[in-house]
N, C-alpha and C. Protein backbone atom coordinates (compact mmCIF):
# COMPACT_ATOMS: atom_id res chain seq x y z
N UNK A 1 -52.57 -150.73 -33.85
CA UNK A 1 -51.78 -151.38 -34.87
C UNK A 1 -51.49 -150.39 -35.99
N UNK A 2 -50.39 -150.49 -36.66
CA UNK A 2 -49.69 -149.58 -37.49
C UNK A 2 -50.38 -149.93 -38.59
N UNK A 3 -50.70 -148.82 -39.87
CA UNK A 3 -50.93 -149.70 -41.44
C UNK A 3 -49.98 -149.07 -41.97
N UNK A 4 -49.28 -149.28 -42.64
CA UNK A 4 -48.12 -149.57 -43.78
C UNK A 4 -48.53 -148.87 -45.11
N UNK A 5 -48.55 -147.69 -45.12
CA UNK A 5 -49.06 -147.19 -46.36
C UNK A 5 -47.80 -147.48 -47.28
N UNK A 6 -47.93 -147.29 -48.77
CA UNK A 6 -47.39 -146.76 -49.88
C UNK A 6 -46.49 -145.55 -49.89
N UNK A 7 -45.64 -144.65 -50.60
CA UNK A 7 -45.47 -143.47 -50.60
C UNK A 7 -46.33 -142.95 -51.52
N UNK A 8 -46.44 -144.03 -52.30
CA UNK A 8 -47.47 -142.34 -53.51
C UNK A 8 -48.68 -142.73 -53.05
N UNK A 9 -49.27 -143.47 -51.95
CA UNK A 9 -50.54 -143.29 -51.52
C UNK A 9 -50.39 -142.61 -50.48
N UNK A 10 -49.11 -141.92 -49.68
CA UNK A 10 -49.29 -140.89 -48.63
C UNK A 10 -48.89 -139.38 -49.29
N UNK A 11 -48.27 -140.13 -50.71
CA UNK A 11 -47.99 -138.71 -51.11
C UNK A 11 -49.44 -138.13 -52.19
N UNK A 12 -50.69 -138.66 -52.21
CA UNK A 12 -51.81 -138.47 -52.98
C UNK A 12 -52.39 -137.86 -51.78
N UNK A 13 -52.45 -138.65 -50.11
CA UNK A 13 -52.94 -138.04 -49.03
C UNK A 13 -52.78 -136.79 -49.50
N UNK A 14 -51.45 -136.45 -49.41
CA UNK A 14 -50.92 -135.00 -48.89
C UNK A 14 -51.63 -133.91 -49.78
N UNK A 15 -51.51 -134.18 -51.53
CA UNK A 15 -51.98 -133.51 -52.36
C UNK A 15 -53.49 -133.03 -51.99
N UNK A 16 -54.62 -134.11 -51.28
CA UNK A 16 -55.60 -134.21 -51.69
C UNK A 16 -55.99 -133.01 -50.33
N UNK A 17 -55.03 -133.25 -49.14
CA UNK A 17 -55.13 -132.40 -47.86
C UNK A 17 -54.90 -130.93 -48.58
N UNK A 18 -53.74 -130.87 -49.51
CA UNK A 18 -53.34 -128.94 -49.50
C UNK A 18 -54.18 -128.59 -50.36
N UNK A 19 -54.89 -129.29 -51.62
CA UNK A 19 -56.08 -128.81 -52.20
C UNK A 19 -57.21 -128.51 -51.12
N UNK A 20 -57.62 -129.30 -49.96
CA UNK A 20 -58.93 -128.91 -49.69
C UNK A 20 -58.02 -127.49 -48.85
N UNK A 21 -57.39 -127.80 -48.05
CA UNK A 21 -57.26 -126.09 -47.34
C UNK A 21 -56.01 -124.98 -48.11
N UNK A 22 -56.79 -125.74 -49.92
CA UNK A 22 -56.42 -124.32 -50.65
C UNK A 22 -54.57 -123.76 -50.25
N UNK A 23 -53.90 -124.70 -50.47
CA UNK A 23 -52.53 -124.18 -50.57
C UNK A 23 -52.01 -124.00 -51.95
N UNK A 24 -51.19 -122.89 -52.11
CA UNK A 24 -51.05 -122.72 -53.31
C UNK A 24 -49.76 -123.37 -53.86
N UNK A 25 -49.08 -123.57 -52.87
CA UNK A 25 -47.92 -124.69 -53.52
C UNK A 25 -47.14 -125.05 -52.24
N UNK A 26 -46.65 -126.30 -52.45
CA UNK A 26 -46.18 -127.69 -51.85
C UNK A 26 -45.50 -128.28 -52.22
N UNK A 27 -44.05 -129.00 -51.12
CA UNK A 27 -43.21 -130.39 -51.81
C UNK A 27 -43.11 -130.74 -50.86
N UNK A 28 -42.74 -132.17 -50.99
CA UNK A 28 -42.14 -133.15 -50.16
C UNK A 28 -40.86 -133.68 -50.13
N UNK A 29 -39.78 -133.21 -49.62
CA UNK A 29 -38.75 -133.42 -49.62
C UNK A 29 -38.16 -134.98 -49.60
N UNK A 30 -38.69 -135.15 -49.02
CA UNK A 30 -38.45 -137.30 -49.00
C UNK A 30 -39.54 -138.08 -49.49
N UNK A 31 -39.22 -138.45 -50.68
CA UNK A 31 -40.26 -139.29 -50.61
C UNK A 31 -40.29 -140.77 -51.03
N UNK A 32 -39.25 -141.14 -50.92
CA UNK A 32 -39.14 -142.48 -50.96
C UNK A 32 -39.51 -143.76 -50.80
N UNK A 33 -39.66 -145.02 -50.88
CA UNK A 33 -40.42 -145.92 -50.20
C UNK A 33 -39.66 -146.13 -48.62
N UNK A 34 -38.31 -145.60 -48.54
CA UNK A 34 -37.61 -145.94 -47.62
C UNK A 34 -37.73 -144.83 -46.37
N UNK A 35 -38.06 -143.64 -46.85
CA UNK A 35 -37.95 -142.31 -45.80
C UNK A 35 -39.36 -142.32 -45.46
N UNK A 36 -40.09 -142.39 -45.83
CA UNK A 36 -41.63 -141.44 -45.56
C UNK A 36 -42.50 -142.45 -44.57
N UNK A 37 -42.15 -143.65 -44.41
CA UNK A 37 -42.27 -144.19 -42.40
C UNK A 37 -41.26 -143.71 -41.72
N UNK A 38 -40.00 -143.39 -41.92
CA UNK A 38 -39.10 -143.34 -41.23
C UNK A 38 -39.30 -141.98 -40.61
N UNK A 39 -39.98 -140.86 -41.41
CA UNK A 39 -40.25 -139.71 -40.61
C UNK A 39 -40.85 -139.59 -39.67
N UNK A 40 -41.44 -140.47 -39.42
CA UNK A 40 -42.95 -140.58 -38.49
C UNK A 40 -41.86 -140.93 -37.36
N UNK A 41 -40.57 -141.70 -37.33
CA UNK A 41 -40.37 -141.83 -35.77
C UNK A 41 -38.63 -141.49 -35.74
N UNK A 42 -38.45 -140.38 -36.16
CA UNK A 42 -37.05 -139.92 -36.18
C UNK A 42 -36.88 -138.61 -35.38
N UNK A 43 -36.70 -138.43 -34.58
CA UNK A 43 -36.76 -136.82 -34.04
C UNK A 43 -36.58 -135.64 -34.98
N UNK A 44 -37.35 -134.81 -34.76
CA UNK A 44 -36.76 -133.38 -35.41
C UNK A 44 -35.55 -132.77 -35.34
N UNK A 45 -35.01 -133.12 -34.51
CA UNK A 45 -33.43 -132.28 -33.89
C UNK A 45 -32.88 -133.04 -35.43
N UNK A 46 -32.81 -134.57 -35.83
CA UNK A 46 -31.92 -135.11 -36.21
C UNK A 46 -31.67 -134.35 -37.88
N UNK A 47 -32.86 -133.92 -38.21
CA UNK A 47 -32.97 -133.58 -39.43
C UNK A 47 -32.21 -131.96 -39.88
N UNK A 48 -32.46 -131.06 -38.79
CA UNK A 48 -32.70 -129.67 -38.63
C UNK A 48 -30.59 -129.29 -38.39
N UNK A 49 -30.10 -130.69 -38.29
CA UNK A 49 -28.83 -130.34 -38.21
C UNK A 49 -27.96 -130.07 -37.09
């Protein structure tokens, strides 16, 4: 079964992931309430142009 996150609770994930393996800088290009499930099942081709 799917859970339905938030965006700024996947976008706190993300922060909390590039702090532990120490990245020195990061963005998220979409982050909407509307895009950031939608990435999870959109192909890569569609984005890349």
């Amino acid at each position: 079964m799917m859970h339905r996150v938030s965006a700024q609770t996947r976008l706190q994930e993300f922060a909390t992931v590039m702090e532990l393996l120490k990245v020195d800088d990061w963005e998220v290009m979409y982050t909407g309430e509307s895009m950031h499930l939608a990435l999870d099942t959109v192909p890569a081709g569609i984005w890349s142009g």
